[in-house]
N, C-alpha and C. Protein backbone atom coordinates (compact mmCIF):
# COMPACT_ATOMS: atom_id res chain seq x y z
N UNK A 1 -17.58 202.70 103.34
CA UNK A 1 -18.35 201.66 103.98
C UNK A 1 -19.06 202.24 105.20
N UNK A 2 -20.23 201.89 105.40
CA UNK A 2 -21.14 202.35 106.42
C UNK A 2 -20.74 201.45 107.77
N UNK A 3 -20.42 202.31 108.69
CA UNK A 3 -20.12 201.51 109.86
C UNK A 3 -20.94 201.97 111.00
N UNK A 4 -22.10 202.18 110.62
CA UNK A 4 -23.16 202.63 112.03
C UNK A 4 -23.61 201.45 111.96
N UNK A 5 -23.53 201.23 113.70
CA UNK A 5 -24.53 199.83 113.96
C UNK A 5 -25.96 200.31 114.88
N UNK A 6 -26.58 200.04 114.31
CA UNK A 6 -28.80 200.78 114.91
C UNK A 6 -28.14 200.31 116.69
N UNK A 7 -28.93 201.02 117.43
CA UNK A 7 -29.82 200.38 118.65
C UNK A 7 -30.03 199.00 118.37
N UNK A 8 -30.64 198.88 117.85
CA UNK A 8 -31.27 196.90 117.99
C UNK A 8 -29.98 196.19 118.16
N UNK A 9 -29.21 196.88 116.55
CA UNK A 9 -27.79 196.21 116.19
C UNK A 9 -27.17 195.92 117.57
N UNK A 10 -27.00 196.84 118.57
CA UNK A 10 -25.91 196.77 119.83
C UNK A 10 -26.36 195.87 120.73
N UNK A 11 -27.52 195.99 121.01
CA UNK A 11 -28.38 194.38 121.54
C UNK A 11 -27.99 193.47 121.25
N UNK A 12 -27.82 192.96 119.78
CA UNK A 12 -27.88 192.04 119.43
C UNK A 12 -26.51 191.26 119.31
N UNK A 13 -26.83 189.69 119.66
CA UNK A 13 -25.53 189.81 120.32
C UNK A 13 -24.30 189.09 118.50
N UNK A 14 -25.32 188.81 117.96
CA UNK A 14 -24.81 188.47 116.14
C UNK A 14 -24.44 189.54 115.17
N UNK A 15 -24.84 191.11 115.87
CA UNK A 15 -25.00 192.19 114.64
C UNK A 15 -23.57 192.24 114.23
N UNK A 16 -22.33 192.37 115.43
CA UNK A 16 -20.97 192.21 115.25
C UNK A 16 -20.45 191.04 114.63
N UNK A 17 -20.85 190.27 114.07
CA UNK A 17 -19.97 189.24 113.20
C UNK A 17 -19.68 189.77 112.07
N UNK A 18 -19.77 190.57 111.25
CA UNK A 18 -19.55 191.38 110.46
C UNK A 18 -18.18 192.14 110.62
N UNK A 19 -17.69 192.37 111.68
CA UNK A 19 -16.69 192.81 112.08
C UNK A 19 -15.10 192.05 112.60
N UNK A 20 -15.48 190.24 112.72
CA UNK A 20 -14.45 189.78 113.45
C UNK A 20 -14.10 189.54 111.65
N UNK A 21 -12.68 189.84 111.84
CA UNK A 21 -11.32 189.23 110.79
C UNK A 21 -11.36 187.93 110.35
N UNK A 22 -10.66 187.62 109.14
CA UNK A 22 -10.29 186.32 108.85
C UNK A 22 -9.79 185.83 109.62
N UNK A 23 -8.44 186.28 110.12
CA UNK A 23 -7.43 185.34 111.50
C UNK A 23 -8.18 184.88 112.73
N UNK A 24 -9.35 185.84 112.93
CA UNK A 24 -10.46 186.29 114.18
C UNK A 24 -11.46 184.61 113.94
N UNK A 25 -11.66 184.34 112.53
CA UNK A 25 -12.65 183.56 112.23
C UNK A 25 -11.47 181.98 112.49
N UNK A 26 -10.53 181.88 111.55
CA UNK A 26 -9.58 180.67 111.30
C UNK A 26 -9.04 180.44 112.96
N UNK A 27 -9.00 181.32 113.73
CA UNK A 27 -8.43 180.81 115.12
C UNK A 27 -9.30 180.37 115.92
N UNK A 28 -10.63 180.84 115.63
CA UNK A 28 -12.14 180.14 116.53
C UNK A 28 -12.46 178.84 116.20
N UNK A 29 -12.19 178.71 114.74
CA UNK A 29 -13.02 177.61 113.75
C UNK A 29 -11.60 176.33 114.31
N UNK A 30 -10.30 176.72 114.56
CA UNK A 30 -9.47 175.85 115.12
C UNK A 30 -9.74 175.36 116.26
N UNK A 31 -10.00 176.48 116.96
CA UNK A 31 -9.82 176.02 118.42
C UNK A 31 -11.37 175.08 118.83
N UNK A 32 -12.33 175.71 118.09
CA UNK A 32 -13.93 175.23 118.14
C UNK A 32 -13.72 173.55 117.90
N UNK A 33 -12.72 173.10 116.44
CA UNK A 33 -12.90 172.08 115.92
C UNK A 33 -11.89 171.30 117.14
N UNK A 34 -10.85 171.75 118.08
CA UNK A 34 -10.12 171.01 118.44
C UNK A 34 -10.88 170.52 120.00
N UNK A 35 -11.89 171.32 120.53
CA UNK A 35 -12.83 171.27 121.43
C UNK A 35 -13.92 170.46 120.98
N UNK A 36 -14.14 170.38 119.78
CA UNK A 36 -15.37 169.33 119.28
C UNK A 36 -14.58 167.78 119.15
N UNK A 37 -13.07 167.44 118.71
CA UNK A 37 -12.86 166.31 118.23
C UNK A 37 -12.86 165.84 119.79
N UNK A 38 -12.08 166.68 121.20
CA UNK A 38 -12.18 166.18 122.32
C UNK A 38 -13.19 165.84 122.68
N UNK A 39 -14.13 166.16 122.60
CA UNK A 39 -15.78 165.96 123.23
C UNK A 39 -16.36 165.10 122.77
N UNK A 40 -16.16 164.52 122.00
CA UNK A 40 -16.36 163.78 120.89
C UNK A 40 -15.78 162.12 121.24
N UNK A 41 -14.84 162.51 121.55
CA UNK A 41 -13.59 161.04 121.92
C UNK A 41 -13.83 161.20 123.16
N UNK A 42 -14.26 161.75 124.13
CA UNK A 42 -14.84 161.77 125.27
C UNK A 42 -15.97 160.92 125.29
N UNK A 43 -17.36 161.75 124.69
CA UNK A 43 -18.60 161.19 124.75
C UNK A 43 -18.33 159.80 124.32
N UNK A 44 -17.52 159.70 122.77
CA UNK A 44 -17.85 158.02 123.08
C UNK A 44 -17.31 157.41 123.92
N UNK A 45 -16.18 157.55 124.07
CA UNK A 45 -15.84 156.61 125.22
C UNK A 45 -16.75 156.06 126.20
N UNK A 46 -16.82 157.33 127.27
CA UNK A 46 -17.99 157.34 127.89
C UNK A 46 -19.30 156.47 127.09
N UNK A 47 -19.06 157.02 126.46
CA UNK A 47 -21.03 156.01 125.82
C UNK A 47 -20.58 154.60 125.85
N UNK A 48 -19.56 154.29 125.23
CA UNK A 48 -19.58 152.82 125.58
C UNK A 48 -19.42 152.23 126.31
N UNK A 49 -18.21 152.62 127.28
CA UNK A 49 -18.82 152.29 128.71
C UNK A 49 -19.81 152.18 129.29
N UNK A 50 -20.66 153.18 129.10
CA UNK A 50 -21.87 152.72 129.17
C UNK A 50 -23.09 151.97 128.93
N UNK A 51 -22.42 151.34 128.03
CA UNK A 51 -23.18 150.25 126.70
C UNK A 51 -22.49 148.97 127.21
N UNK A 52 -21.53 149.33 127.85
CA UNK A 52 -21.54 148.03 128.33
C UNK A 52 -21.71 147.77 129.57
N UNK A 53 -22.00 148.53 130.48
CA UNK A 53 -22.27 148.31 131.45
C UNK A 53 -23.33 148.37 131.68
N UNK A 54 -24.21 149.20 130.96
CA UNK A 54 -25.74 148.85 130.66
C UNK A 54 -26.51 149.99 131.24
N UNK A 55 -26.98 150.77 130.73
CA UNK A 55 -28.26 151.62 131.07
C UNK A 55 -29.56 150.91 131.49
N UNK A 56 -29.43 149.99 130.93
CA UNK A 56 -30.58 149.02 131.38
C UNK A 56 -30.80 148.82 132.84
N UNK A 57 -29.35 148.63 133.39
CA UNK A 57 -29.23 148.12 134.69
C UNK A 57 -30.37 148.76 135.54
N UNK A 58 -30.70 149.93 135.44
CA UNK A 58 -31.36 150.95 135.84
C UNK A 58 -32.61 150.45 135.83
N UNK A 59 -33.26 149.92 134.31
CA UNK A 59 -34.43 149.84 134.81
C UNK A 59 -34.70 148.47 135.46
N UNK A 60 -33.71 147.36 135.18
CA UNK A 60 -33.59 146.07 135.76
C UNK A 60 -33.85 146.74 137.65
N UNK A 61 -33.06 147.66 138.05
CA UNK A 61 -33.61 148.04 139.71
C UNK A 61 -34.82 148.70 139.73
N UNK A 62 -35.43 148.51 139.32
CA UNK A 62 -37.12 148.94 138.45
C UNK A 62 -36.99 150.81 138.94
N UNK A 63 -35.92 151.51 138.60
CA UNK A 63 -35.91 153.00 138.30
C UNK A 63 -35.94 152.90 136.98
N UNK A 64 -37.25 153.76 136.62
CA UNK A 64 -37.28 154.09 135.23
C UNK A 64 -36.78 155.41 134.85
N UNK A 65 -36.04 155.37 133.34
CA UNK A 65 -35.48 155.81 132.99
C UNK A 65 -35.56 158.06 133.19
N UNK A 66 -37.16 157.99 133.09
CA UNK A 66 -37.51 159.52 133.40
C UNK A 66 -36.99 159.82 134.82
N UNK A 67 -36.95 158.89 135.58
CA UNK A 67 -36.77 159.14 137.11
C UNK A 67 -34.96 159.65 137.34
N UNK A 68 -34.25 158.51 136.62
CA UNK A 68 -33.09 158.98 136.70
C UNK A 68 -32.55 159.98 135.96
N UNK A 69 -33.33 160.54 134.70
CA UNK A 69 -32.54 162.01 134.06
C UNK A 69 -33.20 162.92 134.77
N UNK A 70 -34.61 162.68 135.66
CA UNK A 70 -34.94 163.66 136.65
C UNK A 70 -34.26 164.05 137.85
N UNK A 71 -33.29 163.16 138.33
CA UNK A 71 -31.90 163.64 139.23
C UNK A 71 -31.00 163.55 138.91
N UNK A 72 -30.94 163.65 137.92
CA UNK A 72 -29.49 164.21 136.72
C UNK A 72 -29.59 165.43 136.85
N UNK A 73 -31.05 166.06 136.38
CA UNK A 73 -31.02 167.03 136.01
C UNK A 73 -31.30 168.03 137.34
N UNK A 74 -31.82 167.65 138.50
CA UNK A 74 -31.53 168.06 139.64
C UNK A 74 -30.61 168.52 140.16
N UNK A 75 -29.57 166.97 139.86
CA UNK A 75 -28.09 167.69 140.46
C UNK A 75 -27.54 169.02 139.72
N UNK A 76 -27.90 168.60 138.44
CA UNK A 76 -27.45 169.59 137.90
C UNK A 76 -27.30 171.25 137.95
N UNK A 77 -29.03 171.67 138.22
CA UNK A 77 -29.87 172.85 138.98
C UNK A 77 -29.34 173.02 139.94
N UNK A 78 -28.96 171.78 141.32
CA UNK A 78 -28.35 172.40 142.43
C UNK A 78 -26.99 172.81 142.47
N UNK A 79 -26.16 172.15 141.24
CA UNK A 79 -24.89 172.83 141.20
C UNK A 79 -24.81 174.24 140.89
N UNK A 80 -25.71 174.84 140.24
CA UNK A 80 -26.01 175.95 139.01
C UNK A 80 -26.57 176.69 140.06
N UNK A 81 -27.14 176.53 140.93
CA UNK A 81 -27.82 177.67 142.14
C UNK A 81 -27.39 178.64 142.85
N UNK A 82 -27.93 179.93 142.21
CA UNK A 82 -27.38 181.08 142.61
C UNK A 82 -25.89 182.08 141.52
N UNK A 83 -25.61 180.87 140.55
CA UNK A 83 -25.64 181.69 139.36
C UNK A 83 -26.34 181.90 138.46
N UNK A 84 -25.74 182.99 138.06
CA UNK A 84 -26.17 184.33 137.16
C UNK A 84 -26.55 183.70 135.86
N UNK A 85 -27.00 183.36 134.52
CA UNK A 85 -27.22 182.64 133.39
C UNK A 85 -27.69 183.73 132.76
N UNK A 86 -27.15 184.59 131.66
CA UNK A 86 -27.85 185.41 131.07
C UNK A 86 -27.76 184.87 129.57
N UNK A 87 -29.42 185.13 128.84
CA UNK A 87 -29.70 184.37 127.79
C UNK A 87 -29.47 186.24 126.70
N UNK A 88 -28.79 185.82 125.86
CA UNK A 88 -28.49 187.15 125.14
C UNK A 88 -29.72 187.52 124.29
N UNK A 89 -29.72 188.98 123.86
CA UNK A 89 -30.65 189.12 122.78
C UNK A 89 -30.69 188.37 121.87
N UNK A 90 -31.20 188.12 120.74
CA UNK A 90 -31.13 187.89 119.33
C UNK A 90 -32.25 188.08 118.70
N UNK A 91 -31.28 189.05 117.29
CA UNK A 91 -33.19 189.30 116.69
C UNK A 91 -33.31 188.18 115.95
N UNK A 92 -34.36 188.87 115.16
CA UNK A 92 -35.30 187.59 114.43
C UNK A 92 -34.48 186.34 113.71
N UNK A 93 -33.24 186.72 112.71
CA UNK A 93 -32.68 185.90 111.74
C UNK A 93 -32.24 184.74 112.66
N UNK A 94 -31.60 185.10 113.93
CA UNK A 94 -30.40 184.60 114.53
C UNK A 94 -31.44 183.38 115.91
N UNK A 95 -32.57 183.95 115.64
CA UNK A 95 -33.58 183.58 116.74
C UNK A 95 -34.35 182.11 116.05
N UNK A 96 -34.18 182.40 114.31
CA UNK A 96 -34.66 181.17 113.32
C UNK A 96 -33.78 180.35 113.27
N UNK A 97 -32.44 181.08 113.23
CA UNK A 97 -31.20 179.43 113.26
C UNK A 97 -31.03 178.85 113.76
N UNK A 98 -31.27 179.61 115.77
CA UNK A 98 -30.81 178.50 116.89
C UNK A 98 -32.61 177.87 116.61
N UNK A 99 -33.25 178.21 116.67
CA UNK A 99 -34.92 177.32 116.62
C UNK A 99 -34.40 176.36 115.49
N UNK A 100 -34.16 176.32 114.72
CA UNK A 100 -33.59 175.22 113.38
C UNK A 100 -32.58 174.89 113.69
N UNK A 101 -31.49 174.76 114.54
CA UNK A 101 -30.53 173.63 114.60
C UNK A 101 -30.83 173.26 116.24
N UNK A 102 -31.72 173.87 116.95
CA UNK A 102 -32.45 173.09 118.03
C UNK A 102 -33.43 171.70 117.62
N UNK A 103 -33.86 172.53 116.62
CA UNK A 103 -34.47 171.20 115.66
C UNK A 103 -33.60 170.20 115.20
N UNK A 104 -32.99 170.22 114.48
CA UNK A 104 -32.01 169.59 113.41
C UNK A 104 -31.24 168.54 115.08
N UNK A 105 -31.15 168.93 116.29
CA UNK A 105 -30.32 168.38 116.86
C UNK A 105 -31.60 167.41 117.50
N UNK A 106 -32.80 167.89 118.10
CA UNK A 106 -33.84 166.37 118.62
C UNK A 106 -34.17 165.93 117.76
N UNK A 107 -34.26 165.82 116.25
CA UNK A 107 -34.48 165.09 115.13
C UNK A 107 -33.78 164.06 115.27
N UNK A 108 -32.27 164.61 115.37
CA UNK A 108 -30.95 163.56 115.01
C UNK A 108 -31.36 163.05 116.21
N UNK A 109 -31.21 163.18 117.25
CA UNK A 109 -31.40 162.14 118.74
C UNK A 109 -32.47 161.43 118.72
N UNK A 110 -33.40 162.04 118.07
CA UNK A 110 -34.30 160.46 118.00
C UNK A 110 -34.58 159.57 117.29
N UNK A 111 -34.06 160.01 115.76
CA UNK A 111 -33.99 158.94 114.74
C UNK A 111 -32.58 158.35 114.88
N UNK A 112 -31.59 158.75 114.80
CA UNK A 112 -30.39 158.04 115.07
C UNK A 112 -29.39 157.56 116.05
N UNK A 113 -28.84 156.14 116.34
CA UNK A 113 -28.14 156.05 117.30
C UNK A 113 -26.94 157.24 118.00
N UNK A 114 -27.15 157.11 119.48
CA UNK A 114 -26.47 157.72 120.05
C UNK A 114 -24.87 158.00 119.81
N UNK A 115 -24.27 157.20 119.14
CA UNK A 115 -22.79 157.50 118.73
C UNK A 115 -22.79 157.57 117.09
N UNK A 116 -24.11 158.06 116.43
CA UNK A 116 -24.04 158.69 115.44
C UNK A 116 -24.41 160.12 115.44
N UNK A 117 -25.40 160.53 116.53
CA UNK A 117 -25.85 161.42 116.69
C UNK A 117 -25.47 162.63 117.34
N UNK A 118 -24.35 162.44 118.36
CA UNK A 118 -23.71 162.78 119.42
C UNK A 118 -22.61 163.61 118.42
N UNK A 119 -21.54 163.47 117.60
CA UNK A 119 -20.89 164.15 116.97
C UNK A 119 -21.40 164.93 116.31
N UNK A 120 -23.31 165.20 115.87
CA UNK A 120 -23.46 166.37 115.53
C UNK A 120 -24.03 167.26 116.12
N UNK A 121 -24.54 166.92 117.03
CA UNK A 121 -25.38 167.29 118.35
C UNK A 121 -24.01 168.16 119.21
N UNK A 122 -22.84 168.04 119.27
CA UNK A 122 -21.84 168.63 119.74
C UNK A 122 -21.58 169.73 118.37
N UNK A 123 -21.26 169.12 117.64
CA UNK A 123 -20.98 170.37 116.99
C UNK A 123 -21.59 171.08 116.56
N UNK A 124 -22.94 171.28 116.57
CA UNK A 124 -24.04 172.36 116.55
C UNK A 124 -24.18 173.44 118.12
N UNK A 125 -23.60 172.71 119.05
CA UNK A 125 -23.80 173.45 120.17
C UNK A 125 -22.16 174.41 120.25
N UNK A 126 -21.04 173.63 119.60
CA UNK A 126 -20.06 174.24 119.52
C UNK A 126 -19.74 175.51 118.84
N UNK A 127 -20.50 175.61 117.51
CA UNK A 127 -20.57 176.09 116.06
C UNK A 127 -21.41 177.53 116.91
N UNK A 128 -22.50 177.54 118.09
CA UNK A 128 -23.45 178.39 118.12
C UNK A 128 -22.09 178.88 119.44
N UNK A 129 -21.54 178.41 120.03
CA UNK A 129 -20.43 178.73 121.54
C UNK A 129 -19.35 179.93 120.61
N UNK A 130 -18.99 178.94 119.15
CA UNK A 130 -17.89 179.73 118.43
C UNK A 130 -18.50 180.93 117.72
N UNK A 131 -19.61 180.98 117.11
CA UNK A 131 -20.45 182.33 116.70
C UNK A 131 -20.54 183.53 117.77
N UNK A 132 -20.86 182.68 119.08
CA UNK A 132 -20.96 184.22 120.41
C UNK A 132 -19.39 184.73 120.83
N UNK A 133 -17.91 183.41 120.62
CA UNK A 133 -17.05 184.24 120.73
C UNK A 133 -16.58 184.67 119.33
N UNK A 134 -16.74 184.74 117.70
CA UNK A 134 -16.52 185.58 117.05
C UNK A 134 -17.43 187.71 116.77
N UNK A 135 -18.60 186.90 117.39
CA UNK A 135 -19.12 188.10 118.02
C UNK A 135 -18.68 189.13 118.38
N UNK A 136 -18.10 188.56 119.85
CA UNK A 136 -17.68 189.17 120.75
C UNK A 136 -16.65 190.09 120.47
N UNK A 137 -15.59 189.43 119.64
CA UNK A 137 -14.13 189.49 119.04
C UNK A 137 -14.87 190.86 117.50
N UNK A 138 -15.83 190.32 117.32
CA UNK A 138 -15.77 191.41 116.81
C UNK A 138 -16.66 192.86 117.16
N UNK A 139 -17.21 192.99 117.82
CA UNK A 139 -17.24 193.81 118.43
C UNK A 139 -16.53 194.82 119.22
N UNK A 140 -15.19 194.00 120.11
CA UNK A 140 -13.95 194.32 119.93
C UNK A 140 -13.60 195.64 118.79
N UNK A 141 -13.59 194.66 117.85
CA UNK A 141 -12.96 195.61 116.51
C UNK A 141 -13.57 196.87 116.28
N UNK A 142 -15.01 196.80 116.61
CA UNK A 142 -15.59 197.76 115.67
C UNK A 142 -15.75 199.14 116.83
N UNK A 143 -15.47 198.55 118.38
CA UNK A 143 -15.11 199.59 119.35
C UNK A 143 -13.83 200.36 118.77
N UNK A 144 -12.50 199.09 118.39
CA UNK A 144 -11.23 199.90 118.15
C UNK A 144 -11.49 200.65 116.86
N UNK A 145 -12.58 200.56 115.80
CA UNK A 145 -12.34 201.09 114.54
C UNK A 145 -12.90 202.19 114.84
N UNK A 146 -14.21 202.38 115.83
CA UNK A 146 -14.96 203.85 115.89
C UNK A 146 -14.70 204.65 117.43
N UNK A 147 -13.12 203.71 117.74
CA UNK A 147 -12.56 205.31 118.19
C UNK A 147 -13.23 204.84 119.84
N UNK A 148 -13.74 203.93 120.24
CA UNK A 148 -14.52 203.68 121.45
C UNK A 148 -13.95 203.05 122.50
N UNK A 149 -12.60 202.75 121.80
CA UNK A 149 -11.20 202.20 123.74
C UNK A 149 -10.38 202.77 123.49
N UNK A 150 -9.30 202.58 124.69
CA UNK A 150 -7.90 203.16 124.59
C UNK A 150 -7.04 202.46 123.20
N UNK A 151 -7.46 201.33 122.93
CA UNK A 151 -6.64 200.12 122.24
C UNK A 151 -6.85 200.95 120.48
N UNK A 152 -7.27 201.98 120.68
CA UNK A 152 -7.61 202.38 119.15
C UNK A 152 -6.76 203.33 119.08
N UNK A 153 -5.61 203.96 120.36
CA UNK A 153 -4.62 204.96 120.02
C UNK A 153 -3.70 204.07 119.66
């Protein structure tokens, strides 16, 4: 079996999935799904609370709705200020899937209600969180297989 990975390959932060294990895959896909059912029973909650307390209320104090995800998203930026955010390589294949389930996720948010939409809209962002740590994990491996840490004596 050919185990050279190109230049591009080492960039890239998907070329190593090829390398993480079955146990490597079944312990992500657990822990991924047990982080999605929480988030999940979270968001709704939350959403209905909020449904009943009304998003509306908002624009009833005549703040419209752009105004308030515009200091949402403020606060948000000022929490985030002055860290580091690094967006990884990805070549082309891996660059078409997140563009297509970036899609697949404002599709679902705007044709379908929010507590239908929200359980897949999480687990598309989870599914892409659990791909960068089987990655990672395998990359891992393919250091210990070609001899490249201590962890390979």
């Amino acid at each position: 079996m050919n185990r050279a990975v190109t230049k591009q390959d080492q960039e890239s932060v998907f070329a190593y999935l090829r390398y993480a294990t079955m146990g490597d895959f079944l312990t992500t896909a657990w822990y991924g799904f047990l982080i999605w059912v929480v988030i999940v029973v979270l968001t709704m909650i939350c959403g209905f609370i909020l449904d009943a307390v009304g998003f509306s209320s908002f624009s009833q104090l005549g703040i419209p709705r752009w105004l308030w995800v515009t200091a949402f998203l403020g606060a948000v930026l000022w929490f985030l200020r002055g860290q580091n955010i690094e967006i990884p390589y990805v070549g082309f294949k891996a660059w078409v899937f997140l563009t297509l389930i970036t899609a697949a996720v404002m599709f679902t948010s705007e044709i379908f209600p929010w507590w239908l939409s929200a359980p897949f809209i999480w687990a598309a962002y989870i599914a892409i969180v659990c791909l960068a740590f089987l990655a990672n994990k395998g990359k891992r491996n393919f250091q210990k297989l070609s001899g490249q840490t201590k962890d390979a004596e």
